[in-house]
Protein backbone atom coordinates (compact mmCIF):
# COMPACT_ATOMS: atom_id res chain seq x y z
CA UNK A 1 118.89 73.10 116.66
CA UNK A 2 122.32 72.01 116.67
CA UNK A 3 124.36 74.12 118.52
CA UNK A 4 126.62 75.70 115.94
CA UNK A 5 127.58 78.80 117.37
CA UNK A 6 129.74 80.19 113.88
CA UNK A 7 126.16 80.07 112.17
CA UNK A 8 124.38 82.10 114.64
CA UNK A 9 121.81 84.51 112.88
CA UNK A 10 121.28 87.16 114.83
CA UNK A 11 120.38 90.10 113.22
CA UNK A 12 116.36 91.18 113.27
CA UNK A 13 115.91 92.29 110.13
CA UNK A 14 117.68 88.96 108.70
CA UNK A 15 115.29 86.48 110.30
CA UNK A 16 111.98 89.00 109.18
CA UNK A 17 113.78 88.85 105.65
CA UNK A 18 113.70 85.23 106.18
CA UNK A 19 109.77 84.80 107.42
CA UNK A 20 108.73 87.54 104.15
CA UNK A 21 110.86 85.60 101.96
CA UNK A 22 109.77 82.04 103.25
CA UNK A 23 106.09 82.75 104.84
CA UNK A 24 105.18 78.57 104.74
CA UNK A 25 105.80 77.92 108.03
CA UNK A 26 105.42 75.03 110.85
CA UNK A 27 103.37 75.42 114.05
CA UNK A 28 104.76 72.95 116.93
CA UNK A 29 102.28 72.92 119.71
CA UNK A 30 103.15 70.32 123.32
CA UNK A 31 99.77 70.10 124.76
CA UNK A 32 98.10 68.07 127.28
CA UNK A 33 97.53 65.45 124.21
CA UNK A 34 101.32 65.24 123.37
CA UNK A 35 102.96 67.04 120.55
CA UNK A 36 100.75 68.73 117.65
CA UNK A 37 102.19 70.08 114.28
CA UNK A 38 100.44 72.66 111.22
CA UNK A 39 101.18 74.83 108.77
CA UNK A 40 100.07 77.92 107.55
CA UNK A 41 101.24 80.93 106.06
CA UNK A 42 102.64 83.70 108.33
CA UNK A 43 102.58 87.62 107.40
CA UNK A 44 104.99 90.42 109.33
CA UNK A 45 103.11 92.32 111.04
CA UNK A 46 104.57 96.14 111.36
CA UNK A 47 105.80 97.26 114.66
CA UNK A 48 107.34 100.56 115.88
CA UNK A 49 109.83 98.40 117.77
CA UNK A 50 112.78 97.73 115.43
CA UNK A 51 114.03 94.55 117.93
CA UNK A 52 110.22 93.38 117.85
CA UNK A 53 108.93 89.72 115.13
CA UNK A 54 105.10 89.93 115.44
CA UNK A 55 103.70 87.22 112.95
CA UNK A 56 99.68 86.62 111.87
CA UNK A 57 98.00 83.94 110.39
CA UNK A 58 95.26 81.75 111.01
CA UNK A 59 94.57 78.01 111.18
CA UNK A 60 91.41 76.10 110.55
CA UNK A 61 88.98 74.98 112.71
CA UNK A 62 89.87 72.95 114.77
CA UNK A 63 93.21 73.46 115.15
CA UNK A 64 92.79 76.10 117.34
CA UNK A 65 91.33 72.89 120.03
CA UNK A 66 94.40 70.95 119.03
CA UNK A 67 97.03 73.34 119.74
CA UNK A 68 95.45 74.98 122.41
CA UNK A 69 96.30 78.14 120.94
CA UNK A 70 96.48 81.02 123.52
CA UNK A 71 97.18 78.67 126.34
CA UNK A 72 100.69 78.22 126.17
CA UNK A 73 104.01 79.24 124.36
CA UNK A 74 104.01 77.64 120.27
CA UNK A 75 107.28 76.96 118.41
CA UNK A 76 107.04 78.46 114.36
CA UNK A 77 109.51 76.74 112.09
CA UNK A 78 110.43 78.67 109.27
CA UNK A 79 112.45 77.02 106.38
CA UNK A 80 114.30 78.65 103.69
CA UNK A 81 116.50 77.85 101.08
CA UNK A 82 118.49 74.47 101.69
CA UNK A 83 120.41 71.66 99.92
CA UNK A 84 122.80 69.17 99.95
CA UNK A 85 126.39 70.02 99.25
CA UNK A 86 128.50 67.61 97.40
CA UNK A 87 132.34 67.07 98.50
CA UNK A 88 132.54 66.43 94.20
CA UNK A 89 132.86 70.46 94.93
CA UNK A 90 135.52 70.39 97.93
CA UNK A 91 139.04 69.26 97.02
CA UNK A 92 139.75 65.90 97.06
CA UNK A 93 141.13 65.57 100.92
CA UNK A 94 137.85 66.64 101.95
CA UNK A 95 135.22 64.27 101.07
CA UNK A 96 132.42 64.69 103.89
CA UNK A 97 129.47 65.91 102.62
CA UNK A 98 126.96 68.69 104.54
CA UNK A 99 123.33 70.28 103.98
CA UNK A 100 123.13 73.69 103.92
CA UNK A 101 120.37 75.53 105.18
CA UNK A 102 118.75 78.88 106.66
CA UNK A 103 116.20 77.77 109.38
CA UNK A 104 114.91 79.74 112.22
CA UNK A 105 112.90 78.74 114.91
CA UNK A 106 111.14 81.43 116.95
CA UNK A 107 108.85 81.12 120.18
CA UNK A 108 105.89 83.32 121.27
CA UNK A 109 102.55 82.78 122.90
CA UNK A 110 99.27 83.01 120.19
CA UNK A 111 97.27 85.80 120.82
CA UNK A 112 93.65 84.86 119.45
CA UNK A 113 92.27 87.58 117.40
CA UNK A 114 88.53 89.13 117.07
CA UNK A 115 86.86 87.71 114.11
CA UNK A 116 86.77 91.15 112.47
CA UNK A 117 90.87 91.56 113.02
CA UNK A 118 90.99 87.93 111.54
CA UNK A 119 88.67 89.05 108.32
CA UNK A 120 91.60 91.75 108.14
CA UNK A 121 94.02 89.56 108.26
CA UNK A 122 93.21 86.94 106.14
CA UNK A 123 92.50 90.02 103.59
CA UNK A 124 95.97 90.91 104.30
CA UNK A 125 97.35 87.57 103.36
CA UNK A 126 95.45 87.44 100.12
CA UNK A 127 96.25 90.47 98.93
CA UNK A 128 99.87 89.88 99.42
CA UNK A 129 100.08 86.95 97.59
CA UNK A 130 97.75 88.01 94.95
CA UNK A 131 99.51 91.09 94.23
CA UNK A 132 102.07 89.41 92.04
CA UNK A 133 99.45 88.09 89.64
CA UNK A 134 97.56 89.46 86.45
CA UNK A 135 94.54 90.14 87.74
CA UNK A 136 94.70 90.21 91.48
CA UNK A 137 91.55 88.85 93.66
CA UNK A 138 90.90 89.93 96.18
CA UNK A 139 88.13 88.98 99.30
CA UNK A 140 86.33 92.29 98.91
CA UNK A 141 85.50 90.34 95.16
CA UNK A 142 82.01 89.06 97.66
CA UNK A 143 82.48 89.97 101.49
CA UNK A 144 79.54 88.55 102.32
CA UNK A 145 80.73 85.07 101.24
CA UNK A 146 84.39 85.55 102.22
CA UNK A 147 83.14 86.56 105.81
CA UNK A 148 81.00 83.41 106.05
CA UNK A 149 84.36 81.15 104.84
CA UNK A 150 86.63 83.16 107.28
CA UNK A 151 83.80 82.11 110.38
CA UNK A 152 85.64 78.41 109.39
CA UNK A 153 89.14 79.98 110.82
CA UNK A 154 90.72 81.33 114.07
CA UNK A 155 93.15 84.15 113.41
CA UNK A 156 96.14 84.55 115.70
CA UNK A 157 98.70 86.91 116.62
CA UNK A 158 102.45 85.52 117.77
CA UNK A 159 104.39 88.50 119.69
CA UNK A 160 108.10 86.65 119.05
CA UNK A 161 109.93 86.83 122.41
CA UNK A 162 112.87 84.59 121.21
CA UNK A 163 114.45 82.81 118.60
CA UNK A 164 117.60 80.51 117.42
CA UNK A 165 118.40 81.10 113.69
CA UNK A 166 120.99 79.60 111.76
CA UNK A 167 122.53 80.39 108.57
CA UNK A 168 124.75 77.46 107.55
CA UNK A 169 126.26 78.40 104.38
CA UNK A 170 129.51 77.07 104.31
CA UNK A 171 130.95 79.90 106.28
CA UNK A 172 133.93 77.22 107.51
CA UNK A 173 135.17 76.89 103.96
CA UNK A 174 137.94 78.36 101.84
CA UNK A 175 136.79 81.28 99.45
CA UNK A 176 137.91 79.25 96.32
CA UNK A 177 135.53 76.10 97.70
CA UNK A 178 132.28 78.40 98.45
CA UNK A 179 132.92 79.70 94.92
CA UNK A 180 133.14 76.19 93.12
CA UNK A 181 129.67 75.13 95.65
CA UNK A 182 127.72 78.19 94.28
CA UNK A 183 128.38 77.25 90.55
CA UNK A 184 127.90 73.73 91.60
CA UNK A 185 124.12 74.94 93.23
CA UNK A 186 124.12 77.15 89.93
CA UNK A 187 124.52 74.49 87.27
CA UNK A 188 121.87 71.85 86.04
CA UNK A 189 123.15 68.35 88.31
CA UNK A 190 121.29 67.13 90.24
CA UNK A 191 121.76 69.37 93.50
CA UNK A 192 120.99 72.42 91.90
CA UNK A 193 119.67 74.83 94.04
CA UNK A 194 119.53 78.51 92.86
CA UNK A 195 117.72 79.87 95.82
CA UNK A 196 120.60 78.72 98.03
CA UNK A 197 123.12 79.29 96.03
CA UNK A 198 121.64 83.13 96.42
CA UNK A 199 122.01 82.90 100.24
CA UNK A 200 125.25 81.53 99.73
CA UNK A 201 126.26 85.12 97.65
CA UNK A 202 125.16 86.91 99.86
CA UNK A 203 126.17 86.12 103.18
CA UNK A 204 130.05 85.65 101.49
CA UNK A 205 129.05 88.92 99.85
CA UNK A 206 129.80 87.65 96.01
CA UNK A 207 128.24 89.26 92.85
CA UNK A 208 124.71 87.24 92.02
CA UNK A 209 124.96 84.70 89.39
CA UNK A 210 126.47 85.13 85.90
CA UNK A 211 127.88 88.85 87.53
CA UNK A 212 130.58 87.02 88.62
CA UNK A 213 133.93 87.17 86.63
């Protein structure tokens, strides 16, 4: 990423927050056969180290050939909230508009996992998904047939051991002019964006939404 040292994330628990919050994530692979891109969903994984990102997932077959998973250090993209930011909310001697985003990128060799960790996992990832709903499923609905669809994917473990995040949320801007972007990514134009207007709260430390006087 751009270097943009004032935008720095570097708190831990921020960029897990970030991957729980946004698990839809990119896998950049440079093999022998050039660049190769996926995406999956990624999980936390818990860790007795407090300084320690372990993410799981799986991809399917064979994109575990493609990426030559295990063989060499993968790049994970995760996006969250972003959005443009119209100058029709700066005042009028500023007039350059910017994007605001919360990206981190984070590096780690794939660790290929047994197929009976992998079953685990993938129950793992439906189960947390599933828990918001109804009536959750779940694969232990028929193991037998969710172990013969889980033979069709190659779990994998990612032990972080760097990253460059970035939390550009108008941090360079006057407290009146983050105040008139949030309602801006509050109202109903056509850059409304409530998610980032969230991050936006919260990193200036503002009260959420219609809280504020």
């Amino acid at each position: 990423m751009r270097h943009t040292p004032h935008f720095l994330m570097t708190d831990v628990d921020e960029v897990r927050r970030l991957v729980a919050e946004n698990p839809w994530a990119t896998i950049v692979s440079h093999t022998g056969a050039g660049l190769v891109a996926s995406h999956y969903p990624f999980l936390l994984e818990a860790t007795p180290d407090d300084d320690e990102i372990v993410l799981v997932s799986h991809v399917g077959r064979p994109d575990e050939q493609a990426h030559e998973l295990g063989q060499h250090e993968v790049l994970v993209v995760v996006q969250g909230p972003h959005g443009y930011v119209s100058p029709a909310w700066y005042p009028p001697e500023q007039f350059v508009p910017t994007w605001n985003h919360v990206t981190a990128h984070l590096w780690g060799t794939p660790e290929i996992l047994s197929d009976e960790e992998n079953f685990r996992v993938l129950g793992e990832l439906v189960d947390h998904f599933e828990q918001v709903m109804p009536s959750p499923v779940s694969l232990r609905v028929d193991e037998e047939t969710a172990r013969r669809t889980a033979k069709g994917t190659v779990g994998i473990r990612i032990r972080v051991t760097r990253f460059d995040a970035r939390a550009k949320l108008s941090q360079n801007k006057a407290p009146e002019v983050v105040e008139r972007i949030v309602a801006g990514l509050r109202g109903d134009g056509p850059y409304a964006s409530p998610g980032l207007a969230h991050e936006m709260e919260r990193v200036h430390g503002l009260a959420r939404g219609a809280d504020r006087p």
